[in-house]
Each structure stands twice: as structure tokens, then as C-alpha cells.
Protein backbone atom coordinates (compact mmCIF):
# COMPACT_ATOMS: atom_id res chain seq x y z
CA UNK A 1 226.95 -5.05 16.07
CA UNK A 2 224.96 -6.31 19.24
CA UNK A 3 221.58 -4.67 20.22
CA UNK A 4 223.56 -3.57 23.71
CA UNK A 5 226.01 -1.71 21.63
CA UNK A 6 223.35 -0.12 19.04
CA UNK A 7 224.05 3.32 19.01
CA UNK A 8 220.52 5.55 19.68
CA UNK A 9 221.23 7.27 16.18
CA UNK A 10 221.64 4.82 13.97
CA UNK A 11 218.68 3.22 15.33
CA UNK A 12 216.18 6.21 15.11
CA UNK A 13 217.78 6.51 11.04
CA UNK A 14 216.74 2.96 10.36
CA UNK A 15 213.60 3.85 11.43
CA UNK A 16 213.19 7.03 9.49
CA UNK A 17 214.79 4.48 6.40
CA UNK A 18 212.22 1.78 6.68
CA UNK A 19 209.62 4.88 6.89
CA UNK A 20 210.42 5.97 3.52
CA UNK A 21 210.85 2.39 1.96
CA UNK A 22 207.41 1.40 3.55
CA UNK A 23 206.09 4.64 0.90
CA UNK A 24 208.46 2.89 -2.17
CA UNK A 25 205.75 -0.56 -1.42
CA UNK A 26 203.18 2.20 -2.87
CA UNK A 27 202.13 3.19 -6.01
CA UNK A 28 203.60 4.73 -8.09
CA UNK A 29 206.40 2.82 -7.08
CA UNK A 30 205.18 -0.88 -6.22
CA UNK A 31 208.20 -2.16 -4.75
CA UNK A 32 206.22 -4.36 -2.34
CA UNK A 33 208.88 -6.88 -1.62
CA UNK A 34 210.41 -3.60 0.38
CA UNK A 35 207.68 -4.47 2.95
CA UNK A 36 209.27 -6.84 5.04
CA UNK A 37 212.74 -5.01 4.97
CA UNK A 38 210.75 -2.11 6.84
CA UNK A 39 209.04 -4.16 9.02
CA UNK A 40 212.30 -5.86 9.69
CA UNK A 41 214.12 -3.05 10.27
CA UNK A 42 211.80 -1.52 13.21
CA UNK A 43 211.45 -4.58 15.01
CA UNK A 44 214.92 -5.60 15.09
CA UNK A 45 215.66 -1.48 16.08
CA UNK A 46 213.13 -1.19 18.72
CA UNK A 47 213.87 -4.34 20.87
CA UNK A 48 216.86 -3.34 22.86
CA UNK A 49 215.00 0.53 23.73
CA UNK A 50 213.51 2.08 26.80
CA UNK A 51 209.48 2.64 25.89
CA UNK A 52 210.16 6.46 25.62
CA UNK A 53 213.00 6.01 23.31
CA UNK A 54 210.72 3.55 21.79
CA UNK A 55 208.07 6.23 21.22
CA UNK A 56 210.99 8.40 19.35
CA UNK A 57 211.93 5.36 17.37
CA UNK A 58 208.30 5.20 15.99
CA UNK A 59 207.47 8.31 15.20
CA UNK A 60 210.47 8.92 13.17
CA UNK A 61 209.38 5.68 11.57
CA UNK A 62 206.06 7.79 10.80
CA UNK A 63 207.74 11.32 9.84
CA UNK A 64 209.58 8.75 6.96
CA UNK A 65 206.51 7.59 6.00
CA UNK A 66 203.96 10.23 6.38
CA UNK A 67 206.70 12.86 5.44
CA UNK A 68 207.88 10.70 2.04
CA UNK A 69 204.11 9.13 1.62
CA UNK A 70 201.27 11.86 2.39
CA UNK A 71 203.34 15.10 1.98
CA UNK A 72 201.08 15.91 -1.23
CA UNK A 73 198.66 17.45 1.36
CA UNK A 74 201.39 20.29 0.30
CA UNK A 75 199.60 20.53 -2.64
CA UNK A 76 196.05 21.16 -1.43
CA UNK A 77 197.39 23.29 1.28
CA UNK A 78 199.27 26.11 -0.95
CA UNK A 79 198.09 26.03 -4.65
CA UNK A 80 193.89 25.36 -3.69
CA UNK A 81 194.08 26.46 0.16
CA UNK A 82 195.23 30.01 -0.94
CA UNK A 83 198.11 29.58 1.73
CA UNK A 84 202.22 30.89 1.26
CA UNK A 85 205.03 28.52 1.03
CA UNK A 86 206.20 28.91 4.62
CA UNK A 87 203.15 28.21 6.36
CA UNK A 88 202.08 25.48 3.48
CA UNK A 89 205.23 23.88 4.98
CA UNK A 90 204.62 24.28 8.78
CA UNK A 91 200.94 22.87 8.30
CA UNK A 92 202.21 19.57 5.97
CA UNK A 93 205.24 19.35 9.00
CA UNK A 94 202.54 19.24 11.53
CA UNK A 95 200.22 16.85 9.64
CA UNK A 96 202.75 14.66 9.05
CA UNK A 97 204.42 14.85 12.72
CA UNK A 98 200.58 14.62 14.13
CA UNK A 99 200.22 11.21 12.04
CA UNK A 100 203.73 10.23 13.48
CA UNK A 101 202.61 10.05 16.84
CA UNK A 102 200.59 7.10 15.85
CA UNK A 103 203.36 4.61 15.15
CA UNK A 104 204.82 6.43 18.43
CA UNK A 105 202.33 4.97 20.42
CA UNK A 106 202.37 1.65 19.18
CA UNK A 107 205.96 1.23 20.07
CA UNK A 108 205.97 2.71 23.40
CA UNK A 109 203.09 0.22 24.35
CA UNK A 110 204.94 -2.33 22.65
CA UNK A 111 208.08 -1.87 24.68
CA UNK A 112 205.98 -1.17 28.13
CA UNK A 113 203.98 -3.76 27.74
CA UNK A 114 205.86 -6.77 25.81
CA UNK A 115 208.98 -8.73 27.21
CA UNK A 116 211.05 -10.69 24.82
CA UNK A 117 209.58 -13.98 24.88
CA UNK A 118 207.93 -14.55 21.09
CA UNK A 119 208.85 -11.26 20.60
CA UNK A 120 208.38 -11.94 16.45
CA UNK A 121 204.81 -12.52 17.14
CA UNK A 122 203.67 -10.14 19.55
CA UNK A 123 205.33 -7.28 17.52
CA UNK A 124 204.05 -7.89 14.38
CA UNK A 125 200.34 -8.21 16.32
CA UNK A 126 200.69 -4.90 17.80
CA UNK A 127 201.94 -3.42 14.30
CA UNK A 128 198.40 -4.35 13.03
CA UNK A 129 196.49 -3.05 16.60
CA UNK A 130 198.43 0.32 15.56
CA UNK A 131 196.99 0.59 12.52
CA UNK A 132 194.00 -0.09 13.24
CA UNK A 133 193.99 2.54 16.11
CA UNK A 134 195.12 4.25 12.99
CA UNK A 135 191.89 3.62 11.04
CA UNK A 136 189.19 5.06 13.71
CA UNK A 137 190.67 7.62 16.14
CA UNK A 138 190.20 10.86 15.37
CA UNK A 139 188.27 9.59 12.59
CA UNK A 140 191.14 7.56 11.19
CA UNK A 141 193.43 8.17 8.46
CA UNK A 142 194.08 4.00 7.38
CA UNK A 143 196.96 5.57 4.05
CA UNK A 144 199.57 3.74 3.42
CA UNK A 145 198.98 0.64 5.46
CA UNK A 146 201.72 -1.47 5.65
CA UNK A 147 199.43 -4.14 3.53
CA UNK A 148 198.11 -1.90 1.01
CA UNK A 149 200.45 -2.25 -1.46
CA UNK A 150 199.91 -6.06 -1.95
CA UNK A 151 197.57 -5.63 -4.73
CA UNK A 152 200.01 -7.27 -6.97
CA UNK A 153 201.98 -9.11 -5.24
CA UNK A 154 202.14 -13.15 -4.05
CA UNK A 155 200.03 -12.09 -1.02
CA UNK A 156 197.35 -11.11 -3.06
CA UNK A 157 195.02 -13.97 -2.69
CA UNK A 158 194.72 -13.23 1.01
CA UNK A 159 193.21 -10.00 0.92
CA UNK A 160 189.46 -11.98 0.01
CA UNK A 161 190.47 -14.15 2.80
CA UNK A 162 191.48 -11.33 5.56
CA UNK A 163 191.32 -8.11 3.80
CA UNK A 164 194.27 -5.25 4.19
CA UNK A 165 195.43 -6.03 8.16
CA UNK A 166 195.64 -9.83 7.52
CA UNK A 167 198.60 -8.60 4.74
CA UNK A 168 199.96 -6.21 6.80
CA UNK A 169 200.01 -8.94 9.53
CA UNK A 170 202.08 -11.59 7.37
CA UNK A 171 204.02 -8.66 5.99
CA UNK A 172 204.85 -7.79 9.80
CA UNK A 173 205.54 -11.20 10.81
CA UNK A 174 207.85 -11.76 7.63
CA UNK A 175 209.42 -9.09 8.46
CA UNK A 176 210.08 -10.10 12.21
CA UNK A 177 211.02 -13.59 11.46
CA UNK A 178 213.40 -12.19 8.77
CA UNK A 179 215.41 -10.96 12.12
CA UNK A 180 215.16 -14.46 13.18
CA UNK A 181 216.71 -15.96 10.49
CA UNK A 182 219.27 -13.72 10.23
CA UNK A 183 219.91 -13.94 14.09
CA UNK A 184 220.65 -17.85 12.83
CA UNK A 185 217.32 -19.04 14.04
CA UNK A 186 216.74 -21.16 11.02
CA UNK A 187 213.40 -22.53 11.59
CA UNK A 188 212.23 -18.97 10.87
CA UNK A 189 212.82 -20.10 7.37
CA UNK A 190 209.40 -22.43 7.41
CA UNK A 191 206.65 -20.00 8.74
CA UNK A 192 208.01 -17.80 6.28
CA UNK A 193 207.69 -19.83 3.12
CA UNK A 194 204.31 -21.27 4.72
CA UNK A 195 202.90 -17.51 4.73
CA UNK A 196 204.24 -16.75 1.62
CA UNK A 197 203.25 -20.11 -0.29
CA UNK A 198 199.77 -20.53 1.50
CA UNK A 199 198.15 -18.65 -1.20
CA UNK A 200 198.67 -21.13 -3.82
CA UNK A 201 196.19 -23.37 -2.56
CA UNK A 202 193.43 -20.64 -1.75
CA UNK A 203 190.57 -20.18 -4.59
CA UNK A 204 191.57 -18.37 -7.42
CA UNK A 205 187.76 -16.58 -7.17
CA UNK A 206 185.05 -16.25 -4.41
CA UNK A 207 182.87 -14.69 -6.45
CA UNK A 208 180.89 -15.45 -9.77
CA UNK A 209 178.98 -13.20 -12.35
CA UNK A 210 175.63 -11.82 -11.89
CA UNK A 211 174.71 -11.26 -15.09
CA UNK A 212 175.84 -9.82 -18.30
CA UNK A 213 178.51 -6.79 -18.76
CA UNK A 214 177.54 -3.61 -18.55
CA UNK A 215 178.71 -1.31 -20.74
CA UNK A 216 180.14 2.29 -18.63
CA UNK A 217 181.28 5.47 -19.55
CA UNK A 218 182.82 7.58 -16.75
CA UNK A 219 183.57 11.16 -17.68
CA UNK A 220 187.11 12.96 -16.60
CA UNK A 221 186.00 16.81 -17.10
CA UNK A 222 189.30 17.73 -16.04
CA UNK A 223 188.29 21.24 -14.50
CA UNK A 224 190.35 23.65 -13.38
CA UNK A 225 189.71 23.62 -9.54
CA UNK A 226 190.60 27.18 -9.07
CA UNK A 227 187.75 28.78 -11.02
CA UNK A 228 185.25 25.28 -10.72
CA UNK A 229 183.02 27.34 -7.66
CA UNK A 230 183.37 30.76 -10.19
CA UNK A 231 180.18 31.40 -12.54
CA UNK A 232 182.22 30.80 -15.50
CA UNK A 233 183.33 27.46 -13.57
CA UNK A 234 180.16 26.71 -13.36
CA UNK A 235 179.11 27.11 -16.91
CA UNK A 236 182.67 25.51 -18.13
CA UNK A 237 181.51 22.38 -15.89
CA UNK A 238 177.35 22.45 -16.93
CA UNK A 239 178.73 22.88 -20.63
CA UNK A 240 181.61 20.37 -20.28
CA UNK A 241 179.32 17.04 -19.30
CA UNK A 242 176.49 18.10 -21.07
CA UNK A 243 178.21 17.44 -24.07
CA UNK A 244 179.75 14.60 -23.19
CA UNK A 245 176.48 12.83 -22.03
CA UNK A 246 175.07 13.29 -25.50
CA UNK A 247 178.29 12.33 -26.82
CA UNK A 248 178.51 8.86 -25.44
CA UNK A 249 174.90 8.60 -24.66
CA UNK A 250 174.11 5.93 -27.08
CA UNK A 251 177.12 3.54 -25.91
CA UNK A 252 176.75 2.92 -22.31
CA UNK A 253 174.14 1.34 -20.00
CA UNK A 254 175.57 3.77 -17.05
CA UNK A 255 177.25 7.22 -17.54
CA UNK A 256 178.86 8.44 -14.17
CA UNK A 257 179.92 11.87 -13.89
CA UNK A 258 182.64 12.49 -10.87
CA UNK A 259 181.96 13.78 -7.30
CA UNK A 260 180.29 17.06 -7.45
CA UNK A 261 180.87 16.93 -11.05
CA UNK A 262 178.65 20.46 -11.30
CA UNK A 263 179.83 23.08 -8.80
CA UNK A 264 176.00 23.79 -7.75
CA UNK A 265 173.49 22.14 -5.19
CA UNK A 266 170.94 19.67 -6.46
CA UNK A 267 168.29 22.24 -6.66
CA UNK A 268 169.73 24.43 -8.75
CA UNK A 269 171.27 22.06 -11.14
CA UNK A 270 167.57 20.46 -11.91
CA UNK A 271 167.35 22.41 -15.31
CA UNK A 272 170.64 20.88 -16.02
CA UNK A 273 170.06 17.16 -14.89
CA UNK A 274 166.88 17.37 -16.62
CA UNK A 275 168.40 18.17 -19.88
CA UNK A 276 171.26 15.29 -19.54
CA UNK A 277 168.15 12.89 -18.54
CA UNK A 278 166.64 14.09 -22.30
CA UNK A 279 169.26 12.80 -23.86
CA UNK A 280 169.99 8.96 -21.74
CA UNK A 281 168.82 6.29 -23.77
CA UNK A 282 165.61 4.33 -22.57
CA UNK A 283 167.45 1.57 -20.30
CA UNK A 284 170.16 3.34 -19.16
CA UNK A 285 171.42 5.11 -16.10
CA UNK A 286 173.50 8.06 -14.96
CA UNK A 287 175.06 8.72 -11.77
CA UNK A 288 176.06 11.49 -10.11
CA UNK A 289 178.07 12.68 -7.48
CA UNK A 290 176.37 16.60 -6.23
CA UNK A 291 175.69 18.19 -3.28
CA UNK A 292 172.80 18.50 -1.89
CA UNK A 293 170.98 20.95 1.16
CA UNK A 294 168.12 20.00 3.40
CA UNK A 295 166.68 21.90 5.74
CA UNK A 296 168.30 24.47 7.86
CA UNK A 297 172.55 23.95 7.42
CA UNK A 298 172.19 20.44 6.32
CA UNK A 299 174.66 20.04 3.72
CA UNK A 300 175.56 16.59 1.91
CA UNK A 301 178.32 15.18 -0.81
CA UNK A 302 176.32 13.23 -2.80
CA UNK A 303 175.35 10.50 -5.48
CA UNK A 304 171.88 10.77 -7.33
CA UNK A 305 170.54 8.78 -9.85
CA UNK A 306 168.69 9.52 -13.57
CA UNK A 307 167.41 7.61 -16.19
CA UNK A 308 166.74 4.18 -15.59
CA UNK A 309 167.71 3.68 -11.79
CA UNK A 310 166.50 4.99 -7.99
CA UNK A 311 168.16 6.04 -5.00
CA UNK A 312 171.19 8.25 -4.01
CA UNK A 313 173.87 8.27 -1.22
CA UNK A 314 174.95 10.41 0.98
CA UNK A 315 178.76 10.01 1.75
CA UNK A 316 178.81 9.42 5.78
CA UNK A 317 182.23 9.41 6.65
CA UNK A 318 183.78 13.02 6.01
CA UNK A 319 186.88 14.50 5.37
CA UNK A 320 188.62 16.49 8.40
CA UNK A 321 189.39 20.26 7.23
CA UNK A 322 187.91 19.41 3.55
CA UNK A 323 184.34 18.43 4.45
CA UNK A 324 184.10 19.76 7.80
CA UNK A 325 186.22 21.82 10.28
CA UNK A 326 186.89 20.52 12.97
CA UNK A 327 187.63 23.16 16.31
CA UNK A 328 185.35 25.40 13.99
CA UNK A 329 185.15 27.98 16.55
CA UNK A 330 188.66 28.49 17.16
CA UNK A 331 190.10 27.69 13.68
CA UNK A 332 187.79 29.80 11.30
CA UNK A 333 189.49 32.99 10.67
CA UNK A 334 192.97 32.80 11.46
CA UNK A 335 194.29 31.55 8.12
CA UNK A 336 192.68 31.58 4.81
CA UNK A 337 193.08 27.71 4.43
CA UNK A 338 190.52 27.41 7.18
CA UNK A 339 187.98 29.78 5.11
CA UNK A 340 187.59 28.25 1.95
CA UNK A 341 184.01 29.29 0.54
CA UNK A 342 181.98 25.80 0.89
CA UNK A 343 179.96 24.85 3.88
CA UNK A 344 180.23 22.35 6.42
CA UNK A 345 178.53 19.25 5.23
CA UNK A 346 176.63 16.78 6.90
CA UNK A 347 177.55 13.14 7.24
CA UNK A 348 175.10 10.84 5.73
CA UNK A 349 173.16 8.03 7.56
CA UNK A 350 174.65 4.94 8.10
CA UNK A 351 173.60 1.53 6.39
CA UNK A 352 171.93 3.21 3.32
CA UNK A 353 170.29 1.16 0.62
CA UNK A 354 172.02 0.50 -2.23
CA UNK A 355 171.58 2.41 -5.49
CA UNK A 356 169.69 0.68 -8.02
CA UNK A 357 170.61 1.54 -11.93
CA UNK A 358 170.69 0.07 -15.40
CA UNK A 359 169.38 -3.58 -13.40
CA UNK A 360 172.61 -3.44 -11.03
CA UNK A 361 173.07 -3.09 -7.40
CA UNK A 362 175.65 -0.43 -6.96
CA UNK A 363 177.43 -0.07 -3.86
CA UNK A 364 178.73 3.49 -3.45
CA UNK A 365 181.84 5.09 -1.09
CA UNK A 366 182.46 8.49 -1.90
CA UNK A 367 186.44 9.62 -2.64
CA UNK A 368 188.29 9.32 1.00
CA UNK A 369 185.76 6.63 2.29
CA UNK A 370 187.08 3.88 -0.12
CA UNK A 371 190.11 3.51 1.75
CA UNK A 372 188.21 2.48 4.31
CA UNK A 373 187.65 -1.29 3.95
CA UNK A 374 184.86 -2.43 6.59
CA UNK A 375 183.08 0.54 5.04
CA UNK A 376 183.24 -0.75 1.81
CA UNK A 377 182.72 -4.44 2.57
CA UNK A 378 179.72 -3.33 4.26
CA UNK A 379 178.44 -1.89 1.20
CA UNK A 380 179.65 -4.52 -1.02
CA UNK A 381 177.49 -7.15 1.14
CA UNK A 382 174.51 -5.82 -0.63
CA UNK A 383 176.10 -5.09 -4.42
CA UNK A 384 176.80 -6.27 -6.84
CA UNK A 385 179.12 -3.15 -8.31
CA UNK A 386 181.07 -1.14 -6.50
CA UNK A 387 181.41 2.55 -7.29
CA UNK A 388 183.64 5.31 -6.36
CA UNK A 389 183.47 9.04 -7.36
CA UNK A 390 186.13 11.38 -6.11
CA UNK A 391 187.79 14.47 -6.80
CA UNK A 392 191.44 14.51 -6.80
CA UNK A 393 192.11 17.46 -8.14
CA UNK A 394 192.97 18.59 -4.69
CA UNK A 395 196.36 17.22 -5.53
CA UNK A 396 197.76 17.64 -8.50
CA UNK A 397 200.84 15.92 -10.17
CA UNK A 398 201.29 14.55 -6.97
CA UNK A 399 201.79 10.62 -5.82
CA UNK A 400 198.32 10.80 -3.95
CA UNK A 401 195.80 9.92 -6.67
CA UNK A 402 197.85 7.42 -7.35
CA UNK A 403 197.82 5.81 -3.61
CA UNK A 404 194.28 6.60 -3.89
CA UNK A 405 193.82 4.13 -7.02
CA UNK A 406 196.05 1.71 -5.59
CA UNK A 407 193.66 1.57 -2.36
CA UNK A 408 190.38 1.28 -4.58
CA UNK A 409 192.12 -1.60 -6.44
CA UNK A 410 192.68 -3.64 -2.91
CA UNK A 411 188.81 -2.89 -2.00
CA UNK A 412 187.61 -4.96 -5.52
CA UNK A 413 190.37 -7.53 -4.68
CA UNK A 414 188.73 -7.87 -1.23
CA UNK A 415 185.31 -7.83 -1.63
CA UNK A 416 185.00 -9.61 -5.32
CA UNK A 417 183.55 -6.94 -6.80
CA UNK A 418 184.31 -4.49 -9.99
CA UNK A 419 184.90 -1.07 -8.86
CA UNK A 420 184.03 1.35 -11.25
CA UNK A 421 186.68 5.10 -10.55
CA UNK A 422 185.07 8.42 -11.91
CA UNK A 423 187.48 11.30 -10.99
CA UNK A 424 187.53 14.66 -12.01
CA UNK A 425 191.27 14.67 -13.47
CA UNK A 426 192.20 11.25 -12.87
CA UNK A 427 192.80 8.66 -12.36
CA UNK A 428 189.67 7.39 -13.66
CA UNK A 429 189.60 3.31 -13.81
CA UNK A 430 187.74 0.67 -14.05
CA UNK A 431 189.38 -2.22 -11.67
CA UNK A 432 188.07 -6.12 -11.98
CA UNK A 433 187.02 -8.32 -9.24
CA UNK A 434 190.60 -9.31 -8.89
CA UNK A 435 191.59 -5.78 -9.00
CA UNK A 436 193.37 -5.71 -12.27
CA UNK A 437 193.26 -2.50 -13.97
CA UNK A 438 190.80 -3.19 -16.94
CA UNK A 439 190.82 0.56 -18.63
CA UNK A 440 192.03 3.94 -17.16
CA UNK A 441 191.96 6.90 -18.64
CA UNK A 442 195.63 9.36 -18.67
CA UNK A 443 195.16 12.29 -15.94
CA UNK A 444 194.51 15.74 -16.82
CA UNK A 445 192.82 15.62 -19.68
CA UNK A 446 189.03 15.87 -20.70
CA UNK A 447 188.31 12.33 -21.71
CA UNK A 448 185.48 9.57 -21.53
CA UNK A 449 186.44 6.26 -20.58
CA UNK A 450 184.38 3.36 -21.97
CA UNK A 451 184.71 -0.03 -20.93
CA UNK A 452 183.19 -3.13 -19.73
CA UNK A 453 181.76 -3.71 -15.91
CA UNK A 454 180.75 -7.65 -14.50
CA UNK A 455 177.63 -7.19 -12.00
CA UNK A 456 179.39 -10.03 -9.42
CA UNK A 457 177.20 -12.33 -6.85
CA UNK A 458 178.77 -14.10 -4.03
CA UNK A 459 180.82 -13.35 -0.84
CA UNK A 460 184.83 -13.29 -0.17
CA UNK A 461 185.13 -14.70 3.77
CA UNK A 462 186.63 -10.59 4.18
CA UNK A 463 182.92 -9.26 2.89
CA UNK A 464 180.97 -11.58 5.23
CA UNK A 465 183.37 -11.54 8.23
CA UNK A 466 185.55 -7.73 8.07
CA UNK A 467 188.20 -7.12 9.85
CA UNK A 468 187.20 -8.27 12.97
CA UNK A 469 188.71 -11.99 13.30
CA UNK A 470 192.32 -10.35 12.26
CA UNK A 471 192.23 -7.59 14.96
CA UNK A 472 191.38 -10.90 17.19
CA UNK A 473 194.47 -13.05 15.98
CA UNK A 474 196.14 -9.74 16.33
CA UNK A 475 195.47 -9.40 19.74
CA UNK A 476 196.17 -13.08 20.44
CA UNK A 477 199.71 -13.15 18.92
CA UNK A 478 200.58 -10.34 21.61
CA UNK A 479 199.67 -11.82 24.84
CA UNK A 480 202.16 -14.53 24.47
CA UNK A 481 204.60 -11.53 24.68
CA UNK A 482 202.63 -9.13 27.54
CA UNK A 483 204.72 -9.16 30.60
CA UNK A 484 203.90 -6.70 34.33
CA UNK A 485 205.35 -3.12 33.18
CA UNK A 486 208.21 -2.97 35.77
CA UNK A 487 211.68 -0.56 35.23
CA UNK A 488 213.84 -1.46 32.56
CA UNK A 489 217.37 -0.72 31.83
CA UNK A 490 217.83 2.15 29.98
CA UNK A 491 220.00 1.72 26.60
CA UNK A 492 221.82 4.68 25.53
């Protein structure tokens, strides 16, 4: 079938198709080779249309992806946001149509702005532009990038090299030339297995050990999130890592309890730190995450330190609707998903000095902010560990936690660096430098995971350089394409 003969339908359901394989790339699934396919599938869909039926064409792309990929916001919406089935479904349908207007937007400047000359490389640039616009407005939402999922794949080695858009750019452009080929343009073949086999002569490792292991035991709690803010949640939780600390207290250098592990402010958990302090052993550390208040409706999502270490963090960039409501004014009140009883909190400053504990330099991103990787390859500049505390329990049995792990996994692989994954009911992890799963711990249960942590020294070209150069080459590979915007025929 010719592109002049494409009917609009099938078009828009290859879209929605490569959507939904573009989620099967992810964990839990890892079918990353699927990558390309969807890639593919858009570009060689999108080139005959009109911009506005381009803009369709994407965001049906995104309402496959978002609505197959991030529909466990369900989850936090009606069983912890106190909010009925039908309206739990019209809020996920907006969130996820909201997020499709992203990939909407990309196309329709794609299709305004590019002609058809080296249209393989000026789509697969724009693709990346997208997702970074993605990453920032609004505060960004960079899930289920289209390079994430390389973790594990032959691609791997690149992500030191260029981080997550430099593998969504070669996925893109495999994807595009993949067209090519099949449109009997054979020398598509080469760039292909050049991308592809390139990594085989990149470094192995970037980075080197800074000193011996340290031995780390991250505590799963596994509290029930409906009664955690309660007094007898708060007692269950105080009670629940208490013990634990003087369980394991002898066996690890560092002891990290998950983000706001107690369901309290700093102050009045003192009496509480202060008796899991008693019990630490001389040299060793525990970490943290808490909230803290300062001042006059200054709240923050913390990490402290005790023991054997100094200095805490203050997560900086916040959650929409979880940490912070945005439209407060106009949104507070109407539904009970926009009154849930915690307060606004207050984004930390940015470039904070690094946490110092059992003799390591600990880099810290807080839950949601380690998918965010110039945020964590800032921090990891200065680290020598990288650590993570989150609370998933926000979403259940769902596929998100698992994303969410996936995404922590790409940061180590990035920046050379162990990252160390306390969570509340999982998945807890430590993740190597290459970011090979070296322990987890099974979700929902109460379980401490012990395991080994390298301190690493040393910069990946991604943790000195960021994103930056591959937005650049992104940019670059669509101006061979740009043409005047002018009428075009209209393809029905």
C-alpha cells in the first residue's frame, strides 16, 4: 500500500500500536528490540499527513503509551486518593490524554516544519527535542522515554557516553532507517549496523573504585499506606524500624530507612532517631528520608543523617498533585483527591552538598527526581554513591515501581555509580555501576536487604557533559529537513 493511498484509520491504529509496544520495551516486560518497530511505525505513518492530522497521529501514539504505560496513576487515584471508580477513570483518561498532547506537538511541528528531504534524520531529531520538551515543561514528566528501556540491551554502553536521549536517538533513527530499508534503500543497512555495533569498541568502564565495599542494609517496612499518617501508623512505623535497626545494626556500615520512613516531622521524631542512633555501631551511618518544617509553611521531603556522617537533602524537584498542588486555589475542595491531609512542601535549594556518611560521598535524588538524569548526573559529579529513597506504595501491584527501578538502573549505568534503592514496599535494590541488579528484596513484605555497595571515582563523558551535546546533534539532524511552512496537500 502507497503512503497516497494510506487510509487515515489505519494510520492513527499504528500509532496507537507502536504506543503500546513502546510500554512492552519497559519493565516488567523488557522487550527492547520492540523499540525500533515503534519508532518505525510513526515515522513511516506520519510522513504522507497534513500537520493537524499529524497532531492526531501523535497523540494517539501517546494515549497507547501513556494509557498502556502510566495508567497505574489509577491506583493512587482510587485506593489512596479516597476517589470512586468513575471519576478514578476520568482523572487517569485526562492524565493520560494531557501527556498525549506532548507527542501531538512534536508531530505537528514535525510535519509544519520538515519537508521530505533526509526525512530519517530530521524525524528521529525531533523525536528526541519532544522528549525533552517532555522532561521540563510543566515541570516534566521524562517516563517511559523511548531510550529507557536500554538498560540491558546492545545499546547499553552508550548511555555513559550520551545518557537516555542519545539511546532514544539511535533507537529513533533505527527505527527510521528501518523504513528505508524496507522502502529498498539498502544502504540503510550500514548506519544501522554502525549504530548498533559501535558499542563494541567503547570502554567496558569509565569509572574505577574508590575504596573498599561498604556493607548496606536498606529496610522495606512494608506499611500499610492507608493507616501510615494514623497514630497507630505511626507507632506500627516507629516500632517497625526500630527493631530492625537493632536487628541489623551490627552488619552494615550504612542502614537507610525509605522516604519518610516515620510518618512524623523531624522534630517530633527526635526521641525516636535518638534511640536508633543508641543502637548504630561506632563507624557507621544511617540515613533517612523525613520531613521536615522550617519556619512559617516551609515544608520539606527529606534525607538526614545519624551516626557517623553529616548533612541532609532536601528533595528540590517536587511531585505535581503529590507534593504540591498546583491551581491550589481553584482545585482544593472540589474532590477529595485534591484534599489529602499533608501539606504543601517546599522545594529544596538547588546544588546542595553532598551527604557525607560511613567515609562515602553520597549523592541523593529523592523517589520521582531519579528519573530525571541531568539531575542526577549533577549530583553524581560530586559522589561517589548514589542513593535513592522513595515510596511506592502509592501504587501497588502495579507496573510503575517497576518502571521506576528500571529508570534508577539507567541513572548508575550513566553516571558510573552504585545506586543504592530503599523503598517502602519495594522494590528495594541495590544496582552496580553498570546497572546490574546486585540484590533486591521481593515487594510487599517487611524485609532487610543486605548487600555490598563500591564507593566509585571517575567520570562517564554523560556525568561531565549531560544532555546538552545530544539535544545539539538533535537539533542539527533536523535542519537538514526544515523547509518555509507553506500549504500542503491534504491526505484523506
Amino acid at each position: 500500500m502507497t503512503h497516497s493511498r494510506l487510509p487515515s484509520s489505519l494510520g492513527y491504529l499504528s500509532a496507537l500500536v507502536a504506543g503500546v509496544l513502546t510500554t512492552l520495551t519497559a519493565s516488567p516486560y523488557e522487550l527492547w528490540w520492540l523499540g525500533p518497530l515503534a519508532a518505525g511505525l510513526v515515522y513511516w505513518a506520519v510522513k504522507p499527513l497534513h500537520p493537524r492530522r499529524a497532531a492526531l497521529l501523535g497523540w494517539c501514539y501517546g494515549v497507547g503509551l501513556f494509557g498502556s504505560g502510566a495508567s497505574w496513576v489509577y491506583v493512587s487515584i482510587h485506593d489512596y486518593g479516597y476517589t470512586g471508580v468513575p471519576l478514578a477513570l476520568f482523572l487517569t483518561s485526562l492524565f493520560v490524554g494531557a501527556l498525549s498532547l506532548f507527542p501531538a506537538a512534536t508531530l505537528w511541528l514535525y510535519r509544519l516544519l520538515c519537508g521530505p528531504r533526509l526525512a530519517f534524520l530530521s524525524f528521529a531529531g525531533a523525536w528526541v527535542l519532544g522528549e525533552w520538551l517532555r522532561t521540563w515543561l510543566f515541570t516534566g514528566f521524562p517516563w517511559l522515554l523511548l531510550g529507557s528501556s536500554h538498560v540491558d540491551s546492545p545499546l547499553a554502553l552508550w548511555a555513559p557516553v550520551g545518557g537516555v536521549y542519545l539511546l532514544s536517538l539511535i533507537v529513533a533513527l533505527s527505527g527510521t532507517l528501518g523504513v528505508e530499508f524496507l522502502h529498498r534503500r539498502w544502504w540503510a543497512l550500514l548506519p544501522i549496523a554502525a549504530l548498533w555495533l559501535a558499542p563494541l569498541s567503547l570502554p567496558a568502564q569509565w569509572t574505577e573504585p574508590a575504596g573498599e565495599p561498604l556493607q548496606v542494609a536498606l529496610l522495606q517496612g512494608n506499611l500499610d499506606q492507608l493507616i501510615k499518617w494514623t497514630p497507630e501508623g505511626q507507632r506500627t512505623a516507629a516500632n517497625t524500624y526500630l527493631d530492625m535497626t537493632r536487628e541489623h545494626a551490627d552488619e552494615a556500615d550504612l542502614i537507610i530507612w525509605p522516604e519518610a520512613a516515620l510518618p512524623m516531622f523531624e522534630d517530633e521524631a527526635e526521641p525516636l532517631l535518638a534511640r536508633a542512633q543508641v543502637h548504630l555501631a561506632p563507624d557507621s551511618a544511617l540515613l533517612t528520608g523525613i520531613l521536615q518544617r522550617e519556619g512559617r509553611g516551609l515544608y520539606y521531603n527529606s534525607v538526614i543523617a545519624l551516626g557517623n556522617a553529616e548533612g541532609e537533602y532536601r528533595k528540590e524537584h517536587l511531585v505535581p498533585f503529590g507534593e504540591y498542588l498546583p491551581l491550589e486555589r481553584w482545585l482544593r475542595g472540589t474532590i477529595a483527591f485534591f484534599d489529602l491531609p499533608m501539606p504543601a512542601m517546599t522545594p529544596g535549594p538547588a546544588s546542595q552538598p553532598p551527604i557525607r556518611a560511613a567515609g562515602t560521598v553520597i549523592g541523593n535524588a529523592i523517589c520521582y527526581e531519579i528519573i530525571y538524569a541531568d539531575l542526577v548526573a549533577e549530583r553524581a559529579r560530586d559522589a561517589e554513591l548514589l542513593l535513592t529513597v522513595s515510596n511506592d506504595t502509592w501504587f501497588g501491584a502495579s507496573i510503575g515501581p517497576l518502571q521506576h527501578l528500571q529508570m534508577a538502573r539507567l541513572r548508575a549505568l550513566e553516571n558510573g555509580r552504585y545506586v543504592i534503592r530503599a523503598t517502602s514496599n519495594g522494590v528495594t535494590a541495590v544496582v552496580d555501576h553498570h546497572g546490574h541488579i546486585v540484590a533486591s528484596a521481593p515487594q510487599f513484605e517487611t524485609v532487610t536487604l543486605l548487600a555490598e555497595a563500591v564507593p566509585m571515582q571517575g567520570l562517564t563523558p554523560f556525568t561531565r557533559s549531560g544532555s546538552w551535546p545530544v539535544w545539539l546533534l538533535s537539533a542539527l539532524l533536523v535542519l537538514p529537513g526544515l523547509q518555509l511552512p507553506r500549504r500542503q496537500r491534504r491526505h484523506f
